[in-house]
Protein backbone atom coordinates (compact mmCIF):
# COMPACT_ATOMS: atom_id res chain seq x y z
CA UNK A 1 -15.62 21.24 -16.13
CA UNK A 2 -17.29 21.41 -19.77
CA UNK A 3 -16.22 24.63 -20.13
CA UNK A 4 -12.88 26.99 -18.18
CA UNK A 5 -12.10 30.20 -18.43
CA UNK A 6 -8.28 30.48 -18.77
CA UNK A 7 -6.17 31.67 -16.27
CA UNK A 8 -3.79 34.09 -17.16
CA UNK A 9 -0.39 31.46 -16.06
CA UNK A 10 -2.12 29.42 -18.51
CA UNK A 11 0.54 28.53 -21.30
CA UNK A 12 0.27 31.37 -24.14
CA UNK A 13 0.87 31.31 -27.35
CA UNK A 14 1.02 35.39 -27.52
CA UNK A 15 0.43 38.17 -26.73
CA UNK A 16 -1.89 40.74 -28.11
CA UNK A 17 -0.99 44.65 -28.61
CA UNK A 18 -3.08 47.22 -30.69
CA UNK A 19 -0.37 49.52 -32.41
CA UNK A 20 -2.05 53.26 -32.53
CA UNK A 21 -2.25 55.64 -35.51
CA UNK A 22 -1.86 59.30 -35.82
CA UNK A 23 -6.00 59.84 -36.03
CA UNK A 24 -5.92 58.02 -32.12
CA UNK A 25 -5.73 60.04 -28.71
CA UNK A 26 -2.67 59.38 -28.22
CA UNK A 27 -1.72 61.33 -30.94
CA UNK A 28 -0.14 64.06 -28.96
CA UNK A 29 2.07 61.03 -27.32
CA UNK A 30 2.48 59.17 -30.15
CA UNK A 31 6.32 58.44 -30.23
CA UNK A 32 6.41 58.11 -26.52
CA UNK A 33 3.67 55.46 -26.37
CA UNK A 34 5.48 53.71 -29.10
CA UNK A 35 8.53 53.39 -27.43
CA UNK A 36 6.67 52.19 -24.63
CA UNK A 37 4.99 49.71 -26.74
CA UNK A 38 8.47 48.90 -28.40
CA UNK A 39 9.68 48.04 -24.92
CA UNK A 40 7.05 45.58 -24.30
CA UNK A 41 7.32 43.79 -27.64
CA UNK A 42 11.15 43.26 -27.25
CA UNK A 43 10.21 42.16 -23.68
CA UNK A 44 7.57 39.69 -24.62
CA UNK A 45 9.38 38.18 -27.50
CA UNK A 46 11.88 37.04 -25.58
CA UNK A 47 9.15 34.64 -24.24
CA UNK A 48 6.51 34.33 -26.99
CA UNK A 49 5.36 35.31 -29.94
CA UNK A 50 2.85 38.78 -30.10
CA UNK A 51 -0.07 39.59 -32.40
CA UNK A 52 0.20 43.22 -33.49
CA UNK A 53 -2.58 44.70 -35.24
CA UNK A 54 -1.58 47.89 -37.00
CA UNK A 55 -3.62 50.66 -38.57
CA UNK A 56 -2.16 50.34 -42.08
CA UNK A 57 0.71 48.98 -44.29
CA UNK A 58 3.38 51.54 -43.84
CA UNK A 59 3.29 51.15 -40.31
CA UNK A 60 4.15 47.07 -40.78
CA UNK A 61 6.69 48.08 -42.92
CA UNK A 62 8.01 50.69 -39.86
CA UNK A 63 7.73 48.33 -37.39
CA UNK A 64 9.12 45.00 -39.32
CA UNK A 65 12.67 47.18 -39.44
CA UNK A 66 12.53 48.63 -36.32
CA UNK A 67 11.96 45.41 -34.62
CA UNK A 68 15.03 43.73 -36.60
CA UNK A 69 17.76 46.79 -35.76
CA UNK A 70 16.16 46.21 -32.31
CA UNK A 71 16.89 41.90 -32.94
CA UNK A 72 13.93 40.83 -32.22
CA UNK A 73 12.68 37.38 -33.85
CA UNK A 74 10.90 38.01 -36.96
CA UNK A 75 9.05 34.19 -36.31
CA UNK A 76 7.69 35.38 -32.76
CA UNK A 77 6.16 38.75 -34.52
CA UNK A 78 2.89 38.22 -36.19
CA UNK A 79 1.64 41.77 -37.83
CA UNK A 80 -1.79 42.23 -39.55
CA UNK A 81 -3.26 45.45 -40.67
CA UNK A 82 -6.42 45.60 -38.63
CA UNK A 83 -7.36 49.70 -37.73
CA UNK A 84 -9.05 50.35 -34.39
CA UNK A 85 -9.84 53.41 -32.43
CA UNK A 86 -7.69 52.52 -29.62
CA UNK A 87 -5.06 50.53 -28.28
CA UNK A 88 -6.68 49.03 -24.96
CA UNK A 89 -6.18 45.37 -26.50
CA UNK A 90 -7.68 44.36 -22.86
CA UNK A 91 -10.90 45.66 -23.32
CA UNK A 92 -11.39 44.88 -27.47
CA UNK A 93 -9.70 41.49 -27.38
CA UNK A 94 -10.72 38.02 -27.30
CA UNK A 95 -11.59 36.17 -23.97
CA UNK A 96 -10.26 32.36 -23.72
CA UNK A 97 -12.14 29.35 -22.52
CA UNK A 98 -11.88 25.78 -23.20
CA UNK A 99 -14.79 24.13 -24.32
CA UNK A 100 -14.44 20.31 -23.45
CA UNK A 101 -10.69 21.04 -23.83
CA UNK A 102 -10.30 23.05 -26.89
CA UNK A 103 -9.37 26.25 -26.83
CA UNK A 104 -11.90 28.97 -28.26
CA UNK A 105 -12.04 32.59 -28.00
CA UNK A 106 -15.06 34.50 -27.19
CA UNK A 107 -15.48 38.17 -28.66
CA UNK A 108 -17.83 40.19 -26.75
CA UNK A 109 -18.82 43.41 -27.43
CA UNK A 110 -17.30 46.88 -26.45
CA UNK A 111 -19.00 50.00 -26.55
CA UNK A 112 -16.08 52.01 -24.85
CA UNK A 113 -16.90 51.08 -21.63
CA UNK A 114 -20.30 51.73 -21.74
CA UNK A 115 -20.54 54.38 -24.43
CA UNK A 116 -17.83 56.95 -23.14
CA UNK A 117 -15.88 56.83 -26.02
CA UNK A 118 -16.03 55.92 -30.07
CA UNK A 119 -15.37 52.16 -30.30
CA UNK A 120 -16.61 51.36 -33.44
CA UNK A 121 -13.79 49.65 -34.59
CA UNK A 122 -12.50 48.14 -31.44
CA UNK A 123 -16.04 46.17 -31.68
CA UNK A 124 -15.23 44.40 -34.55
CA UNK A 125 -11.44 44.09 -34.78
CA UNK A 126 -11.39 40.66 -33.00
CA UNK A 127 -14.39 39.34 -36.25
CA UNK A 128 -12.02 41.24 -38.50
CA UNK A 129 -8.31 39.21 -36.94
CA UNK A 130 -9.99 36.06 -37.29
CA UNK A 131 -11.26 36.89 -40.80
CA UNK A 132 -7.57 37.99 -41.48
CA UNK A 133 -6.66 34.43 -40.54
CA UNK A 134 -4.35 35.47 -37.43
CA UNK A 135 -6.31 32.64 -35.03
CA UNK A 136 -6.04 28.67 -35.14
CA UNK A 137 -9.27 28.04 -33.04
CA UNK A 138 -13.12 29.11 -33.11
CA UNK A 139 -13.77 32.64 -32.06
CA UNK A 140 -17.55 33.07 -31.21
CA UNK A 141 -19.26 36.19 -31.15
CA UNK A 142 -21.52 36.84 -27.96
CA UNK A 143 -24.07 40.33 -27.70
CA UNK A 144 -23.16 40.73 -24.44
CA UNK A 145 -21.25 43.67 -23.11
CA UNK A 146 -17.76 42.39 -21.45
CA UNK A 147 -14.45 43.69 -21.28
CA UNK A 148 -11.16 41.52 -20.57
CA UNK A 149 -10.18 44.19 -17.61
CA UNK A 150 -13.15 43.27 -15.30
CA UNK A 151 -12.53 39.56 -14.66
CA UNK A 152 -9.63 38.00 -13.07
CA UNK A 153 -9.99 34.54 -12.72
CA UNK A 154 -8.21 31.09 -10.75
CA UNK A 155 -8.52 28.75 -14.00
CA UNK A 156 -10.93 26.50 -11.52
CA UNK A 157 -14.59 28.22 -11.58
CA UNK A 158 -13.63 31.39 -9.84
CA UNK A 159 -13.94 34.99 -10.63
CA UNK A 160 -12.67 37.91 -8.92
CA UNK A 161 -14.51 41.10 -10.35
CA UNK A 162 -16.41 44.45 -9.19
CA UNK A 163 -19.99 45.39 -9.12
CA UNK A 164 -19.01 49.05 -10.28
CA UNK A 165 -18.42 47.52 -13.47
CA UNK A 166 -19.85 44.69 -14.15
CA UNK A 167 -23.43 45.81 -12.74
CA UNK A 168 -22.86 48.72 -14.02
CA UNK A 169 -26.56 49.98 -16.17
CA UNK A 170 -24.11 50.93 -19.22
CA UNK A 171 -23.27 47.82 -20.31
CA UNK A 172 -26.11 45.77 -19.67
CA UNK A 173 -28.82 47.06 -18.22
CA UNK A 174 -31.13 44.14 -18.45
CA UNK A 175 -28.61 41.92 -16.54
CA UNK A 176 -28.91 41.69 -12.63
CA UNK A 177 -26.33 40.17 -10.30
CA UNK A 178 -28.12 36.83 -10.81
CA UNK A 179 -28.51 36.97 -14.50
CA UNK A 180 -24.75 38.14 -14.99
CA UNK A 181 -23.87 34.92 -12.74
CA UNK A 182 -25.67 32.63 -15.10
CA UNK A 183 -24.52 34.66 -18.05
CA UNK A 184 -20.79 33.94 -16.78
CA UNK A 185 -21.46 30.07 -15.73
CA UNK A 186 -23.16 29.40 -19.06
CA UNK A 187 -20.37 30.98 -21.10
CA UNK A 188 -17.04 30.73 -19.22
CA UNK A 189 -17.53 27.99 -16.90
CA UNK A 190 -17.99 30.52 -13.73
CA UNK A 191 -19.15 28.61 -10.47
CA UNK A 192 -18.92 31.54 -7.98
CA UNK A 193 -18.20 35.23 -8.18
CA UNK A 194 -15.71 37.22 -5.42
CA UNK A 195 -18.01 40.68 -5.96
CA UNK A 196 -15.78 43.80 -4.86
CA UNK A 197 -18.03 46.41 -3.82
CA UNK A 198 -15.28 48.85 -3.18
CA UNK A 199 -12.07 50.22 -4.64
CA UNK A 200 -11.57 53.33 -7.45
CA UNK A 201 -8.73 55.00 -8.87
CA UNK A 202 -9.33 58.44 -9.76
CA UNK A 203 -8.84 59.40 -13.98
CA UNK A 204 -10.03 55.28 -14.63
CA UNK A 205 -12.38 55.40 -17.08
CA UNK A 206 -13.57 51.70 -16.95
CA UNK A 207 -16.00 52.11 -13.74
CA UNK A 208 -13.39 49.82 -11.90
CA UNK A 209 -11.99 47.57 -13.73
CA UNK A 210 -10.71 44.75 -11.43
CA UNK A 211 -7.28 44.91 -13.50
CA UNK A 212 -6.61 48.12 -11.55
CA UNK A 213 -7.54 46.76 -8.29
CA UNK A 214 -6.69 43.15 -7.27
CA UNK A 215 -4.75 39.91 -9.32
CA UNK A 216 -4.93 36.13 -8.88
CA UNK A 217 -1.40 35.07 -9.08
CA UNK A 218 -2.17 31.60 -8.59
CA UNK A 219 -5.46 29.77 -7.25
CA UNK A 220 -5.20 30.68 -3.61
CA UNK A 221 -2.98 34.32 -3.89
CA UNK A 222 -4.52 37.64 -4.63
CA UNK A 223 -2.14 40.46 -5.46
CA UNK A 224 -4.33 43.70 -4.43
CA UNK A 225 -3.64 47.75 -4.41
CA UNK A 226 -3.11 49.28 -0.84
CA UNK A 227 -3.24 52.52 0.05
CA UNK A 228 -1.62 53.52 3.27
CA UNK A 229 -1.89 57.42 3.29
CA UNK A 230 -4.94 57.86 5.36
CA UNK A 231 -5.01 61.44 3.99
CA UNK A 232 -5.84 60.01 0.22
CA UNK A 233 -9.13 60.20 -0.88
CA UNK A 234 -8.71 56.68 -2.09
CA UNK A 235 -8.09 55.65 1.36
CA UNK A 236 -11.17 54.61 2.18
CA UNK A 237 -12.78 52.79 -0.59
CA UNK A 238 -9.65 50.54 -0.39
CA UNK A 239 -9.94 49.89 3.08
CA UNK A 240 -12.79 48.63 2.28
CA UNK A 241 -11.79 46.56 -0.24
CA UNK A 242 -9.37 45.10 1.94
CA UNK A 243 -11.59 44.27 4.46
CA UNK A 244 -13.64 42.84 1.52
CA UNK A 245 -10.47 40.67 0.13
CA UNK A 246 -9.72 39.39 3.73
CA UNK A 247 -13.17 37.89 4.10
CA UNK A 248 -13.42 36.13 0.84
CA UNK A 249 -12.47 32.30 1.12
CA UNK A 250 -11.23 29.82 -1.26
CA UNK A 251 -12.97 26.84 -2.77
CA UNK A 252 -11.61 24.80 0.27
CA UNK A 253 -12.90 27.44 2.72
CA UNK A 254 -9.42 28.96 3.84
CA UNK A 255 -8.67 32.36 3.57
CA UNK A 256 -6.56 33.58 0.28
CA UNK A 257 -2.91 34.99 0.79
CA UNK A 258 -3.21 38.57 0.03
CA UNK A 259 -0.13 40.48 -1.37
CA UNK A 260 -0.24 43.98 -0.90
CA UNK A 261 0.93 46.42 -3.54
CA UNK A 262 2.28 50.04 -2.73
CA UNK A 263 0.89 52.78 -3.19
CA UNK A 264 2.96 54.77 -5.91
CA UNK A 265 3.03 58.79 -4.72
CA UNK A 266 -0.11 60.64 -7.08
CA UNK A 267 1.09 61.10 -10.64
CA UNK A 268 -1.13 63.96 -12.55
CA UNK A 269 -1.45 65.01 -15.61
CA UNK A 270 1.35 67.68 -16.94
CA UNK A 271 -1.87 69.93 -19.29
CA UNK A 272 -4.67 69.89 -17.16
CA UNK A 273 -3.69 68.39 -13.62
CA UNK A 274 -6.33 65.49 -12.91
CA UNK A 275 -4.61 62.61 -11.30
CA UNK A 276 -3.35 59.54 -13.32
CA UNK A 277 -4.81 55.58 -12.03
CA UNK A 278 -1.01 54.42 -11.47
CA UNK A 279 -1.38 50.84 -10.31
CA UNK A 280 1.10 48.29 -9.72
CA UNK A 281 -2.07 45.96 -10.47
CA UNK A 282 -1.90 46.24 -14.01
CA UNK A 283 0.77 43.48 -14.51
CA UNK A 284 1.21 40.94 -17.66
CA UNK A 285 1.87 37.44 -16.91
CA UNK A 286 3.06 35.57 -19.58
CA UNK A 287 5.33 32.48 -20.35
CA UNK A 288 8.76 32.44 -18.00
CA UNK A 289 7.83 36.32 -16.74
CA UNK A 290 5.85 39.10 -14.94
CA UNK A 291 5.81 42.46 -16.65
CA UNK A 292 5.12 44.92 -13.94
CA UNK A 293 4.44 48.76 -14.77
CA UNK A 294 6.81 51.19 -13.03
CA UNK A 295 6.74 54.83 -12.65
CA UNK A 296 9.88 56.23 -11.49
CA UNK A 297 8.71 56.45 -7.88
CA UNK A 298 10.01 55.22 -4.83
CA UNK A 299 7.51 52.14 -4.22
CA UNK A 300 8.55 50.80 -8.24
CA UNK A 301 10.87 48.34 -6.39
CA UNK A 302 8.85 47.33 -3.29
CA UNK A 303 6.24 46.82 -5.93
CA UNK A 304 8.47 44.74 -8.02
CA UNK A 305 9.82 42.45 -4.63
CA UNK A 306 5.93 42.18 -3.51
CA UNK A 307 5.18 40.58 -6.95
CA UNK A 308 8.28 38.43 -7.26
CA UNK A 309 6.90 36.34 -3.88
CA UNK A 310 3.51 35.74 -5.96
CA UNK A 311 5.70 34.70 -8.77
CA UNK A 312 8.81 33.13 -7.16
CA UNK A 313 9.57 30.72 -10.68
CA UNK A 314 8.79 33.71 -13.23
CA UNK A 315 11.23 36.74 -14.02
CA UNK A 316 10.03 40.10 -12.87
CA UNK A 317 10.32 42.94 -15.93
CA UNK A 318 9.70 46.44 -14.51
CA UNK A 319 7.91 48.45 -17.84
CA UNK A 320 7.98 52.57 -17.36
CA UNK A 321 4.17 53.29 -17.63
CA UNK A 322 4.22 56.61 -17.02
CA UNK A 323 3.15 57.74 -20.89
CA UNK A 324 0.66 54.69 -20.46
CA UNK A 325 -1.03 56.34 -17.61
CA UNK A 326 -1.72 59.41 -19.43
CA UNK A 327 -4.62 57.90 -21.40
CA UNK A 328 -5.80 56.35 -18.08
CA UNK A 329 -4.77 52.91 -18.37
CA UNK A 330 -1.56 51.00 -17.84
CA UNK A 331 0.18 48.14 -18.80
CA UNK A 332 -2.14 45.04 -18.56
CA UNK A 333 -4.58 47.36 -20.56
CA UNK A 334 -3.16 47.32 -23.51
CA UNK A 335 -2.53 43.59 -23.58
CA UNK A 336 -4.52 40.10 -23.91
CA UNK A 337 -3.11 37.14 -23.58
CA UNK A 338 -3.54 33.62 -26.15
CA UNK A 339 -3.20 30.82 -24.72
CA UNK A 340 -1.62 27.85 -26.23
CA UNK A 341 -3.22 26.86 -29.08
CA UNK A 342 -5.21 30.05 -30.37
CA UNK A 343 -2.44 31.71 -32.24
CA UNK A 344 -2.41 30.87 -36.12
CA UNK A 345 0.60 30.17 -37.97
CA UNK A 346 1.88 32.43 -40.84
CA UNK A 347 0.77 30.14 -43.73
CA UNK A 348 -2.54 29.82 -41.85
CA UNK A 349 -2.19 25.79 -41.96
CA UNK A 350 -3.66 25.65 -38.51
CA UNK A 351 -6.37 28.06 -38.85
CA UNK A 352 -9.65 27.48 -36.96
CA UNK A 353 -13.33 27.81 -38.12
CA UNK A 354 -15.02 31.16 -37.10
CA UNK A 355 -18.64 30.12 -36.62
C-alpha cells in the first residue's frame, strides 16, 4: 500500500490540544474547560508527549507552572504560541498517512464545518505549527474540505464515515460519492468506504461526525452508540444505524464485532435547555490507554467496561466531559493524534520539509 492512512492504535508521538483564550466561546466556561483540558494533559503525559498550541505568551508562561506544581514532565510538553478560534484540535488538525512508509501529515481545510462558524484561524494553524517548527515530517496542504472527526479508519484501506457529512453540499459541493472515493484513495490510501446513512445526536454541529457515532478499535471491532429508550427521538436513526453496522463485512467477508455503547440519560444545557451530544464514542486512544469521556451518569461505568473488552491490553481513563459537551463536542474533539515520527524535537534537529 503506497500510501495508509493511520490508524488511531498506531504508535504516537503526541497528542494535539488547542488551549482557548478569553476572545473564544468558551469564554463563559473558561476555567472549567481548562481544568478539563488540565486533566487530559496530566493524563496523556503519563503516556506521551502533547503539542499545545496557545493563544499567546502569558498563557505558556501559565501553563509551564501549572503543569510543574501539577508534576507533569516538562520533556513530554511541547507549547507554541499559535492563536485559533477554537479548540476542536479534531477538526483543524493534521491528518496522518504514510507515503511509501514515511510519515506525512496532510492539512485540509476547515471552514467550521461547512461555514457555521468563524474558522479563520483554525484554517491555517496547522501551515502556521509547521512554520513554528513543532513537526519532524512533511505536512502538505490539500483544498479540499475534511475534518479529522468524519473518518475512522482500520490502518488497512478501510474507512468508516457518514454521508451526512461527508456528502454533505457545504463542504464540497462539487464532490459526489464517487469523486469523494477517489479523492480519499488518491490521498489516504482508501480502498473501500463503510457509508453510514443514519445516526444524529441532537446540539452536534458537525452534520454527523462519525467520532460521535461509531469507533474501530482494532481492524475487525467497531465500538458504536446505542440507544435503547424507544421513546428517544434518536431511537430511530440509530436503529438504523445498527442495522447498517450489522450488515457491513470485513475485508475477509465476516461480519465485524460490534460493541455497543450506552446510552448516557439526556444532558441539556443549564441557559437555554437544548440537549447536549453526550457520547461515549468520543474516546482518545493513545499509547498504553483509552481516555473515555464520562458524565456523571449511571451508564459512565458500563461505558467504561464495554470499552475495556475492545481494548483488553490498554488502561481505561474515564475524563468528566460534561463542560466539554456544552460547546457540542466531547473529548476526541478536541484532540488529534501524531503518530510516531511527526512530532519535532525542541531544538528542531529533526524537523521536516513543509512543501
Amino acid at each position: 500500500m503506497a500510501v495508509r492512512l493511520l490508524p488511531e492504535w498506531h504508535p504516537q508521538d503526541a497528542v494535539q490540544l488547542t488551549w482557548p483564550g478569553p476572545d473564544s466561546d468558551w469564554a463563559p466556561l473558561l476555567e472549567r474547560i481548562e481544568a478539563t483540558l488540565e486533566a487530559m494533559v496530566v493524563a496523556i503525559t503519563r503516556y506521551q508527549a502533547v503539542l499545545i498550541s496557545l493563544p499567546d505568551a502569558a498563557t505558556r508562561t501559565h501553563l509551564e507552572r501549572r503543569f510543574a506544581r501539577l508534576g507533569v514532565d516538562a520533556s513530554r510538553l511541547h507549547l507554541v504560541v499559535a492563536a485559533a478560534d477554537d479548540s476542536w484540535a479534531r477538526d483543524h488538525g493534521p491528518i496522518a498517512v504514510e507515503r511509501h512508509g514515511v510519515p506525512q501529515l496532510l492539512d485540509y481545510r476547515f471552514t467550521g464545518w461547512g461555514g457555521k462558524f468563524e474558522a479563520t484561524r483554525d484554517d491555517t494553524l496547522t501551515r502556521r505549527l509547521a512554520e513554528a517548527g513543532a513537526f519532524a515530517c512533511p505536512v502538505v496542504s490539500h483544498d479540499l474540505v475534511l475534518e479529522g472527526g468524519a473518518l475512522d479508519t482500520d490502518g488497512q484501506g478501510t474507512l468508516l464515515t457518514t454521508e451526512a457529512c461527508l456528502l454533505n453540499p457545504n463542504r464540497n459541493p462539487t464532490l459526489d460519492r464517487t469523486a469523494m472515493e477517489a479523492r480519499l484513495h488518491a490521498d489516504c490510501g482508501i480502498s473501500r468506504v463503510l457509508w453510514l446513512s443514519n445516526g444524529h445526536l441532537e446540539g452536534d454541529d458537525t452534520d454527523s461526525h462519525v467520532d460521535t457515532l461509531a469507533r474501530f478499535c482494532d481492524p475487525g471491532t467497531i465500538a458504536y452508540v446505542r440507544c435503547d429508550d424507544e421513546s428517544d427521538p434518536h431511537y430511530p436513526a440509530l436503529a438504523a444505524m445498527e442495522a447498517e453496522l450489522k450488515a457491513f463485512r470485513r475485508i475477509d467477508g465476516e461480519p465485524y464485532r460490534l460493541i455497543p455503547l450506552p446510552w448516557p440519560r439526556p444532558c441539556f444545557d443549564p441557559v437555554d435547555g437544548h440537549r447536549l451530544p453526550a457520547t461515549y464514542a468520543n474516546f482518545l486512544i493513545i499509547n498504553g490507554a483509552v481516555l473515555v469521556p464520562v458524565y456523571g451518569d449511571a451508564a459512565d461505568t458500563r461505558a467504561l467496561t464495554a470499552l475495556a473488552g475492545g481494548f483488553p491490553d490498554r488502561d481505561i481513563v474515564p475524563i468528566d466531559c460534561l463542560s466539554v459537551i456544552r460547546q457540542h463536542g466531547s473529548l476526541h474533539c478536541l484532540t488529534m493524534q501524531l503518530p510516531a515520527g511527526t512530532l519535532a524535537r525542541p531544538d528542531g534537529s529533526d524537523r521536516g520539509e513543509t512543501p
